[in-house]
N, C-alpha and C. Protein backbone atom coordinates (compact mmCIF):
# COMPACT_ATOMS: atom_id res chain seq x y z
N UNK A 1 -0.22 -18.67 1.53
CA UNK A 1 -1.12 -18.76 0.41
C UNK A 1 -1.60 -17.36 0.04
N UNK A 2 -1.74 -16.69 -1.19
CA UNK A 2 -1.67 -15.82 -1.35
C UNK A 2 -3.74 -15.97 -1.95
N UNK A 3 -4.12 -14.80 -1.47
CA UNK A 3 -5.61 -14.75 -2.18
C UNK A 3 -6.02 -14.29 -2.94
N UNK A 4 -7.21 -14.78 -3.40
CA UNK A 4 -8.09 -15.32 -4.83
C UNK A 4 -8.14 -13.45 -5.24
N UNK A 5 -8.26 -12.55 -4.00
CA UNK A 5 -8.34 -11.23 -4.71
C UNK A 5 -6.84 -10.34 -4.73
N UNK A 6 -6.00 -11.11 -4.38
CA UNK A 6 -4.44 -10.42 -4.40
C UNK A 6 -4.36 -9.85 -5.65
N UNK A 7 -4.66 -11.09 -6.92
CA UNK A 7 -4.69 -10.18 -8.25
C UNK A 7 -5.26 -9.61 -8.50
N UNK A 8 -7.08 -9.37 -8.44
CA UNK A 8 -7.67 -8.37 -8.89
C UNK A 8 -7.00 -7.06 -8.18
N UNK A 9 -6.70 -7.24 -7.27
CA UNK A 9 -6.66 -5.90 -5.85
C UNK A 9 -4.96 -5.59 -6.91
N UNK A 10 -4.29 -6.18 -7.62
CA UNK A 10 -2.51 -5.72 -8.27
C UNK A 10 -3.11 -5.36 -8.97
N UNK A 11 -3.84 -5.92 -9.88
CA UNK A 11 -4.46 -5.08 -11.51
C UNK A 11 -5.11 -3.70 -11.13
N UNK A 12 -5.96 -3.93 -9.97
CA UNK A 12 -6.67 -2.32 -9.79
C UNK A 12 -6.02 -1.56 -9.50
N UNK A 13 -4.49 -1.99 -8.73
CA UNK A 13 -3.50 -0.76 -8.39
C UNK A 13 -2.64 -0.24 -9.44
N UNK A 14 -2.46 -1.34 -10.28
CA UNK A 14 -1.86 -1.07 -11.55
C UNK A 14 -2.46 0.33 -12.52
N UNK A 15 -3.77 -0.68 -12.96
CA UNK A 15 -4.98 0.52 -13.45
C UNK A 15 -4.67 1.88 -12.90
N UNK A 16 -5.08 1.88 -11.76
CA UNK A 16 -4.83 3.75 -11.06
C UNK A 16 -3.43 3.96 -10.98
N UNK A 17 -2.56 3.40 -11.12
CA UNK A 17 -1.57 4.00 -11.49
C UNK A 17 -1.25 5.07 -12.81
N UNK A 18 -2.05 4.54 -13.68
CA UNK A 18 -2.14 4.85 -15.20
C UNK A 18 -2.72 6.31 -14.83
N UNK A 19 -3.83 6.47 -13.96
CA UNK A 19 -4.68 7.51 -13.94
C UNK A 19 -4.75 8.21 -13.17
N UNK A 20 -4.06 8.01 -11.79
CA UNK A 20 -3.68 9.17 -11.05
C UNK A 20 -2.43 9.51 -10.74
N UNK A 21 -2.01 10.57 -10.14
CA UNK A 21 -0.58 10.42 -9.16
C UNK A 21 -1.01 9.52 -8.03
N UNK A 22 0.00 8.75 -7.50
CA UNK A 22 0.54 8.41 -6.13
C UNK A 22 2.07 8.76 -5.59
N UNK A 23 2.04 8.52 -4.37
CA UNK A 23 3.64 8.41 -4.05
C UNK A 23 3.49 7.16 -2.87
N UNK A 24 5.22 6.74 -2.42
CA UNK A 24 4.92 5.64 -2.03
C UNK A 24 6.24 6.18 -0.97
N UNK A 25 5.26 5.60 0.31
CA UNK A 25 6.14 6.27 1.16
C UNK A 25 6.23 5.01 2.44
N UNK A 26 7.61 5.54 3.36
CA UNK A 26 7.56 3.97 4.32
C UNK A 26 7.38 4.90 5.63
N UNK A 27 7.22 4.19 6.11
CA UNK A 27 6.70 4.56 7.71
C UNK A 27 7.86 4.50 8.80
N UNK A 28 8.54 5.61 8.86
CA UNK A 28 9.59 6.01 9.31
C UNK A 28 9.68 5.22 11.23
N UNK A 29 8.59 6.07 11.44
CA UNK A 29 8.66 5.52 12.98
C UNK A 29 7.36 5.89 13.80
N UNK A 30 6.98 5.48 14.63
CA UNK A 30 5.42 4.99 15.44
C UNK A 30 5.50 5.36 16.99
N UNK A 31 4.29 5.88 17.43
CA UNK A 31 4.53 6.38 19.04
C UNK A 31 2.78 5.89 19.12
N UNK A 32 2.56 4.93 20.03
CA UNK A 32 1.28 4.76 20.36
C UNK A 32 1.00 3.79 19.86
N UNK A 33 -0.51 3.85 19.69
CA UNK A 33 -1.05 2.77 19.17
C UNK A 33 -1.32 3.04 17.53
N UNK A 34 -0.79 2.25 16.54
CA UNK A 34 -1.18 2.82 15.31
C UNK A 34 -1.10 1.74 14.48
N UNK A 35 -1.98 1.84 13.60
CA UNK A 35 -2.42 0.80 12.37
C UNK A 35 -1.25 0.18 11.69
N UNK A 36 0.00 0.78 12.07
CA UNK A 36 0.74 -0.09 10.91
C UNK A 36 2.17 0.08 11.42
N UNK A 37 3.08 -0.80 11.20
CA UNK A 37 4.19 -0.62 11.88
C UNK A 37 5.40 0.01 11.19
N UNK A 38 6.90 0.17 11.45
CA UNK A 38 7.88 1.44 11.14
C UNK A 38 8.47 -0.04 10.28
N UNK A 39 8.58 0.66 8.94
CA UNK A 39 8.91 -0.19 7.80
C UNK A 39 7.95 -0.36 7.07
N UNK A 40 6.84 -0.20 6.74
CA UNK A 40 5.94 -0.42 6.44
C UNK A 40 5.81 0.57 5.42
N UNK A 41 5.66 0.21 3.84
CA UNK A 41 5.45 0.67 2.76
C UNK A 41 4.02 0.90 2.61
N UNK A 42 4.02 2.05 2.15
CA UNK A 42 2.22 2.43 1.55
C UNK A 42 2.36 3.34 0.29
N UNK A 43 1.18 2.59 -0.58
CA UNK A 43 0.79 3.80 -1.55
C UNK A 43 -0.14 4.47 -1.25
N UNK A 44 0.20 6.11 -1.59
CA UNK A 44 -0.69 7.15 -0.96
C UNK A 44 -1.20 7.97 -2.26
């Protein structure tokens, strides 16, 4: 089930898209303990 703020939270990324740079980068590979795992897409 996808949530009630999935869309506001796409439109607001949309929006700043318009108005800033980003880049979008994946998460190559992980040593330790870390927030997010290797594959893992982020906009930065």
């Amino acid at each position: 089930m996808v949530s009630i703020n999935a869309h506001r939270d796409t439109e607001i990324f949309l929006t700043r898209l318009t108005l800033e740079p980003v880049v979008l980068v994946e998460v190559a590979s992980t040593q330790g303990s870390v927030p997010r795992d290797a594959g893992t897409w982020m906009v930065v």
